[in-house]
Every structure is written in C-alpha cells, then in structure tokens.
Protein backbone atom coordinates (compact mmCIF):
# COMPACT_ATOMS: atom_id res chain seq x y z
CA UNK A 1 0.00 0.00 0.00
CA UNK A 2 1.14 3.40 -0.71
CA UNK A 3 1.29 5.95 1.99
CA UNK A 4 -0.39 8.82 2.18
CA UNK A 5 3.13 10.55 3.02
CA UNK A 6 5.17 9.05 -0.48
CA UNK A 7 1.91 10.15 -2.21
CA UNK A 8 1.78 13.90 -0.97
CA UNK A 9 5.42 13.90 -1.72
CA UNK A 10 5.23 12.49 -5.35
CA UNK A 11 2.62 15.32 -5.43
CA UNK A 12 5.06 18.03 -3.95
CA UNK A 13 8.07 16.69 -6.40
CA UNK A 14 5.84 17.31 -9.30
CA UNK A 15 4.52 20.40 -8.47
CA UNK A 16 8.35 21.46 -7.26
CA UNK A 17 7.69 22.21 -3.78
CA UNK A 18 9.10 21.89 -0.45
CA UNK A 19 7.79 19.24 2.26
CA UNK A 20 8.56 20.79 5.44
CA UNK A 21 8.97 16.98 6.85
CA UNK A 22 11.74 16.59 5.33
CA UNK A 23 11.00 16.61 1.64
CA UNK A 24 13.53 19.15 -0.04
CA UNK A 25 12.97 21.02 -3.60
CA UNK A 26 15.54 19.16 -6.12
CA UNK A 27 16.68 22.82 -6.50
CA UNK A 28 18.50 24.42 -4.32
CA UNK A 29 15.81 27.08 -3.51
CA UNK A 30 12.24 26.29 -2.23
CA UNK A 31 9.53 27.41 -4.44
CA UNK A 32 7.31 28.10 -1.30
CA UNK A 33 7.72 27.21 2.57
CA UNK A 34 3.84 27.34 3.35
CA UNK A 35 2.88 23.94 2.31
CA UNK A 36 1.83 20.88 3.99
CA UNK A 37 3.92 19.35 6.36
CA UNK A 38 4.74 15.25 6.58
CA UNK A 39 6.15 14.54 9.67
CA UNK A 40 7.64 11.26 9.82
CA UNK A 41 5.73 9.07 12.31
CA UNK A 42 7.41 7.95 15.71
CA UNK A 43 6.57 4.60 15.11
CA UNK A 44 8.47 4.66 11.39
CA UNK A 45 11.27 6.93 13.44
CA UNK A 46 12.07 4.40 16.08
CA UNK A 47 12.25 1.81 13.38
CA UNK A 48 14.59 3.64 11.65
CA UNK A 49 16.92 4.26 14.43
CA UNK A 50 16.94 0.77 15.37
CA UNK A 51 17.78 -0.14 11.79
CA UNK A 52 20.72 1.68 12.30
CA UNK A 53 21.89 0.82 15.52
CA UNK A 54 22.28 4.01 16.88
CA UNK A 55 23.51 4.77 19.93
CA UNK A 56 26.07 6.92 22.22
CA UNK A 57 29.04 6.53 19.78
CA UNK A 58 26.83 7.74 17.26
CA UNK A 59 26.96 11.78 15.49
CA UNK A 60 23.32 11.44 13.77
CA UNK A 61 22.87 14.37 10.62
CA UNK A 62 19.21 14.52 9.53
CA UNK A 63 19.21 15.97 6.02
CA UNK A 64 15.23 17.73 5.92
CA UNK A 65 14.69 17.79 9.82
CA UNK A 66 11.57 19.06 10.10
CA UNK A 67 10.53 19.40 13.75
CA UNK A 68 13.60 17.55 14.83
CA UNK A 69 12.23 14.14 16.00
CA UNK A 70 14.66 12.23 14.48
CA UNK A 71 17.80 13.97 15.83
CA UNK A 72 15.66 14.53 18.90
CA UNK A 73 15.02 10.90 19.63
CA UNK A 74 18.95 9.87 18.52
CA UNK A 75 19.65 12.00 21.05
CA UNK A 76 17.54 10.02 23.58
CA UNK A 77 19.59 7.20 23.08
CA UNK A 78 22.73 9.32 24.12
CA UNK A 79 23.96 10.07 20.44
CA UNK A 80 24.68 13.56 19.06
CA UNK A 81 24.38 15.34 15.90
CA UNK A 82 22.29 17.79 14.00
CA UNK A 83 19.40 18.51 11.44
CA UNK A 84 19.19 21.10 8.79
CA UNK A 85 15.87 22.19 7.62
CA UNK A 86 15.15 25.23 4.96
CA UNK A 87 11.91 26.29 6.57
CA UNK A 88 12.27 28.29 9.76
CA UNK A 89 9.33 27.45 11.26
CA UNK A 90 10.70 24.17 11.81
CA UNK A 91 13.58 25.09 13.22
CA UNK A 92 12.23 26.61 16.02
CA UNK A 93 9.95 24.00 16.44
CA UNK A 94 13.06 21.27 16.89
CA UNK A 95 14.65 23.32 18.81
CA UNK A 96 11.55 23.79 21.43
CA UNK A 97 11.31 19.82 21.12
CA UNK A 98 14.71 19.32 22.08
CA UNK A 99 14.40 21.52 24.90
CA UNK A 100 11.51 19.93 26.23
CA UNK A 101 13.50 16.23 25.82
CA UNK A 102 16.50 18.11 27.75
CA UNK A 103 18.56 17.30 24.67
CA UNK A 104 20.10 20.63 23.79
CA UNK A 105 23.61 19.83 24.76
CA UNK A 106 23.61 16.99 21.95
CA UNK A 107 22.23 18.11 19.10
CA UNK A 108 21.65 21.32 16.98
CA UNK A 109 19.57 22.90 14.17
CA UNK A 110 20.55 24.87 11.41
CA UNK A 111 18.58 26.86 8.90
CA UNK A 112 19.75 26.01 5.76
CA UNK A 113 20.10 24.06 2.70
CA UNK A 114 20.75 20.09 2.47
CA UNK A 115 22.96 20.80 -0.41
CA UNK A 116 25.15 23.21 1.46
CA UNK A 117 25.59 20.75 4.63
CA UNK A 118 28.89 19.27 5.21
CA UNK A 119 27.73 15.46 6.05
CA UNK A 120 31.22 14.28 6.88
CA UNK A 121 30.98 14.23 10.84
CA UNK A 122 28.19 11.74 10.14
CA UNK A 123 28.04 7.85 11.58
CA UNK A 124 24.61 8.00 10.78
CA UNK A 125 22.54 10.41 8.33
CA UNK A 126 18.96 10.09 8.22
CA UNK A 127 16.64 11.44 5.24
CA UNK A 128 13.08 11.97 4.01
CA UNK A 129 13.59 13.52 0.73
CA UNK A 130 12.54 12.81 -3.05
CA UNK A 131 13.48 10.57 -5.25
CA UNK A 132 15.72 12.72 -8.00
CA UNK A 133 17.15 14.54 -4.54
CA UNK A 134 18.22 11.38 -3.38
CA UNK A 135 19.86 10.53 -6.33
CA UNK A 136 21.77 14.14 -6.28
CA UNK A 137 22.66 13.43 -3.20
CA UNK A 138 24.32 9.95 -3.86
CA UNK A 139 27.91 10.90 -5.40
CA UNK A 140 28.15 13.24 -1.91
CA UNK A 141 27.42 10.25 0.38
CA UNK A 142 30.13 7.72 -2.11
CA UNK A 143 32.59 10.66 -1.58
CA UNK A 144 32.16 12.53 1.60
CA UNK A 145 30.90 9.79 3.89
CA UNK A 146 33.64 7.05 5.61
CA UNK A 147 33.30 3.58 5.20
CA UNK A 148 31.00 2.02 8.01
CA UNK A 149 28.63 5.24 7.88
CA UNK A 150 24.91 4.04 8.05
CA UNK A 151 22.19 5.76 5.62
CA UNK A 152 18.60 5.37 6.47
CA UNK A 153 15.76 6.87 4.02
CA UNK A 154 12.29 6.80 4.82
CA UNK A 155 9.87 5.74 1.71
CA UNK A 156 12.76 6.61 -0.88
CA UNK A 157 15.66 4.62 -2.57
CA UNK A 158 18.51 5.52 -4.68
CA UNK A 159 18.31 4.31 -7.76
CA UNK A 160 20.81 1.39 -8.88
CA UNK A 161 22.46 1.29 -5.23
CA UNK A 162 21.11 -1.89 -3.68
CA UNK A 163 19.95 -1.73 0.04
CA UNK A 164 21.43 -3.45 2.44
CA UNK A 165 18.30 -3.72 4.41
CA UNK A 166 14.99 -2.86 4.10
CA UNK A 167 11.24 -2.47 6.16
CA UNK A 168 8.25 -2.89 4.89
CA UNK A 169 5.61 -0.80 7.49
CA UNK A 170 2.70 -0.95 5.71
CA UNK A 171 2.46 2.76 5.18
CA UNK A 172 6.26 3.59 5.28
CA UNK A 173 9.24 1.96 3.81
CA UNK A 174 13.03 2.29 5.32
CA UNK A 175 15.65 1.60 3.34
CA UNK A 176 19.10 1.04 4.27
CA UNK A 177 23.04 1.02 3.37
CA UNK A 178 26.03 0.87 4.82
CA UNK A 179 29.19 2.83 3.29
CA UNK A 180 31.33 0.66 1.53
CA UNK A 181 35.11 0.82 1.18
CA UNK A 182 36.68 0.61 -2.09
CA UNK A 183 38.26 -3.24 -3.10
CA UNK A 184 38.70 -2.57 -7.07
CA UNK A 185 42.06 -3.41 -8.03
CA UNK A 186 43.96 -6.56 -8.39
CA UNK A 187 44.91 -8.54 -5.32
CA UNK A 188 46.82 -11.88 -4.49
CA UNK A 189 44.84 -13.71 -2.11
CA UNK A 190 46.76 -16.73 0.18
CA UNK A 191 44.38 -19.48 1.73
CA UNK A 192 46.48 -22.12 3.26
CA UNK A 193 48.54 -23.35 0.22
CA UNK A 194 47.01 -21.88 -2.13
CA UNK A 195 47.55 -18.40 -4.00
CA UNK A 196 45.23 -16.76 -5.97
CA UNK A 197 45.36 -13.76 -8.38
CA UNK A 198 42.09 -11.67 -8.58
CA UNK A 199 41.20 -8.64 -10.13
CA UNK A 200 37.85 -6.81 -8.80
CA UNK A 201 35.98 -5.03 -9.92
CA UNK A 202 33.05 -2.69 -7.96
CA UNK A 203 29.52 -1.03 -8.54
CA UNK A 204 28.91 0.18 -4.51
CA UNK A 205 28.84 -2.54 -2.28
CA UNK A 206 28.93 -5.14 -4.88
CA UNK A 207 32.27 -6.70 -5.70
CA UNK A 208 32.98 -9.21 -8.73
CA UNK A 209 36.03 -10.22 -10.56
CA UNK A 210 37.98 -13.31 -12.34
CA UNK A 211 40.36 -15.49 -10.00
CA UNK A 212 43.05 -17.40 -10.86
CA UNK A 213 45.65 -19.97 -9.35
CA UNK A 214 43.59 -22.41 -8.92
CA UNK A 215 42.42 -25.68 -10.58
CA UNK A 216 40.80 -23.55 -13.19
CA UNK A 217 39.67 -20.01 -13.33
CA UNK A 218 37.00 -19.03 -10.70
CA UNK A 219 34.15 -16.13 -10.30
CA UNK A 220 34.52 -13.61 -7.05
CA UNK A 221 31.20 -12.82 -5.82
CA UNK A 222 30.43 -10.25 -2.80
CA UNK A 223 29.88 -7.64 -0.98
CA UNK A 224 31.25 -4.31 0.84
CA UNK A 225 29.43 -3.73 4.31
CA UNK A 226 31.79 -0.97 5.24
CA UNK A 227 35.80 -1.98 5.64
CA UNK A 228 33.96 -5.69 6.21
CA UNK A 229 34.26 -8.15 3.08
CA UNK A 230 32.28 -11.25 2.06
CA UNK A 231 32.69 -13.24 -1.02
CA UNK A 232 32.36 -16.22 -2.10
CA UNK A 233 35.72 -18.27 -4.21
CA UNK A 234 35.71 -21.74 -5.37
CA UNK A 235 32.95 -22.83 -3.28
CA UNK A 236 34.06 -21.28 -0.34
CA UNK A 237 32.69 -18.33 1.52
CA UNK A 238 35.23 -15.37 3.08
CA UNK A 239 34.65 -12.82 5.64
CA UNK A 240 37.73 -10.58 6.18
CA UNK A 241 38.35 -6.87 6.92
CA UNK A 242 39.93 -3.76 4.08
CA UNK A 243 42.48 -1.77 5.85
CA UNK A 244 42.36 0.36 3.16
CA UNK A 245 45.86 1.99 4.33
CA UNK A 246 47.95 -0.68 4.26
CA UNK A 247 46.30 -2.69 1.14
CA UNK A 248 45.20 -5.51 2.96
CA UNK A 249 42.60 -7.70 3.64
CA UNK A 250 42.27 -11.06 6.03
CA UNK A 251 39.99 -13.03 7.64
CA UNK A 252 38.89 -16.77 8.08
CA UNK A 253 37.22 -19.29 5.41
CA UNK A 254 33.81 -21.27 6.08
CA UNK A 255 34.88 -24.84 7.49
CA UNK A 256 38.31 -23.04 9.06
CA UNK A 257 41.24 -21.23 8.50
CA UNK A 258 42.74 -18.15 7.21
CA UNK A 259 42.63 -16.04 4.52
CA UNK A 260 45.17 -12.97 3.74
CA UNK A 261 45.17 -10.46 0.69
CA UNK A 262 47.41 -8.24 -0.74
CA UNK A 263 46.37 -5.48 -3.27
CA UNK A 264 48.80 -4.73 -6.12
C-alpha cells in the first residue's frame, strides 16, 4: 500500500515544492515554505533508528529535519548530531522539542540548505527527501561519507544502489546502506597453500572479478558492508576486513582457516 506521506510527496516533487517533513525542492531554492507538512511518524522513526543501531558513539545528521524528531530521539539514546531544515518554522519547532527532551547539549539545528551541509561528521545520516534529490545526493554520500557510515531513508531509494536492508511498514518503507570501502584493483589472495590472483571489480557494495591460481579459473562474488568483506571463491565463503591503508585484507574461510590479501 502506498502511503499517504510518499503520495503527498510524489505530489510536492511534481509540483516542485518543499515538504517541510523533510521533503527538499531538487533545486536548491524552495519554491514556497507554506505547504503541507509530513512529519515522519514515531513509530516509522524508532524503526529507523533501530535499523541503524544508533547509539552513544553515534553523530546522527538529519538531512530535511523538520521538527527535529529524528535527531531529537537519537539524542535520547545518548547520540549527538544535528538537522538542517530550509523552513524556519521548523527550526524553532526542533529546537523547542529538544528543549523539552533536555537534549540541547547533543544536538543542533541549522537553517539552511541540504545541499550546502557538510555530512562528513556523520556515523549515521537520516533522510526523508525525493526521489531525484536522493539521487543528487548519492555521489556526496560515495565521496564525503567514511566507510562504516549508516544511511537510512524513509519511503525513498537511490536508484541502482542496492539496500542493504529494508522495512516494509505498511504505510512507510526504510531503506538502508552501509558505506562501503573501495576493493577494485587486483589482489593476491593466500588461503592455506594456495595463492590466488584476482582482479575486482566494484559497482557500490557489490564486488565481482575473475580469480586465478587455482584448478581452473573461478568467479569472485560479494559484498562491501563498510571496511567488512564477504565473497564467495571456489565454493568457499570469506569474511575478512579492508584496511584500506595498508592494502590488505584477512579473515577466516567457512569450514576453518585463514585467509590474507594483498592489493597490487
């Protein structure tokens, strides 16, 4: 079932106005501020923190904060961070909110515009924005964001980039992804006795390539969740850490052992 929220904001995108619940103008000016406003329920909130795992170590950045919740209820569970919204209205609205949850040495709000936010700071950023802004947005998060940095969107994906998770509410969807460090290149990987040559290639989290040194020429299949690697070789499946400054990568094999890689 569609919500009543992704369908006022499929309206809004068309028309090319801003949602004050977070719903941003693919421009970088609002056409109007005096329209409705979505906010995201608690229910869909809470879910969407949980997804993430946030907690105290956490620096939350809601892009579209409307009247704060999110931040405001990150900041319950003894994380900090801030939310940017364009209309100010909602600003001081978050602000009064995280006064009343006794949260104002945590978090902050800023009047201003998602595109001129520096998202770096970020272990977790949080959105509720449309469809072509998400996909403007996506390069940013690829470049900006470290490895390991959790993005949550409520109702909207983006695009090609697979989530890592997903939740089906009924009325709301969260999607999920986690950062993923860069494994393209060509590496020699060592498993017990044997040495193997592969050369990988990577759209996002997804990582593929050609291997070989063994029997006969074999398919790398896998995935990025942050520095953390998992692939699949010759019938076996890996789990291993990137330390992306060294050019490494280890880790143990399904049924025992050790594996070590080497990038160059």
């Amino acid at each position: 079932m569609i919500s009543f929220a992704r369908t006022l904001a499929a309206f809004a995108f068309a028309a090319g106005l801003l949602l004050g619940a977070g719903v941003q103008a693919q421009n970088n000016t609002p056409s109007r501020l005096d329209v409705p406003y979505v906010p995201t329920d608690q229910r869909t909130v809470d879910a969407m923190l949980d997804m993430a795992g946030v907690g105290p170590n956490d620096f939350v950045i809601d892009l579209g904060s409307g009247d704060g919740r999110i931040v405001v209820s990150a900041a319950k569970r003894g994380a900090r961070g801030f939310g940017v919204d364009l209309n100010p209205q909602r600003i001081k609205e978050a602000n009064e909110n995280a006064e009343r949850a006794n949260v104002t040495d945590k978090i902050k709000f800023y009047n201003q515009n998602l595109f001129d936010t520096k998202i770096g700071e970020a272990t977790v950023l949080t959105m509720y924005l449309l469809p072509s802004v998400n996909m403007q947005l996506r390069p940013r998060l690829f470049a900006e964001l470290k490895p390991g940095t959790r993005v949550v969107s409520h109702d909207f994906d983006m695009g090609d980039w697979q989530p890592d998770n997903q939740s089906d509410l009924g009325n709301d969807q969260i999607y999920f992804w986690i950062i993923p460090a860069q494994a393209s290149g060509r590496w020699t990987i060592r498993s017990g006795s044997e040495t193997y040559t592969a050369t990988l290639t990577q759209k996002h989290q997804e990582i593929m390539g050609t291997t070989t040194g063994g029997s006969k020429p074999s398919q790398l299949t896998g995935r990025m969740h942050g520095y953390e690697a998992r692939f699949s070789l010759y019938g076996k499946r890996y789990i291993g850490k990137l330390d992306s400054s060294k050019g490494t990568m280890s880790g143990t094999v399904q049924g025992g052992g050790a594996w070590t890689a080497t990038k160059g």
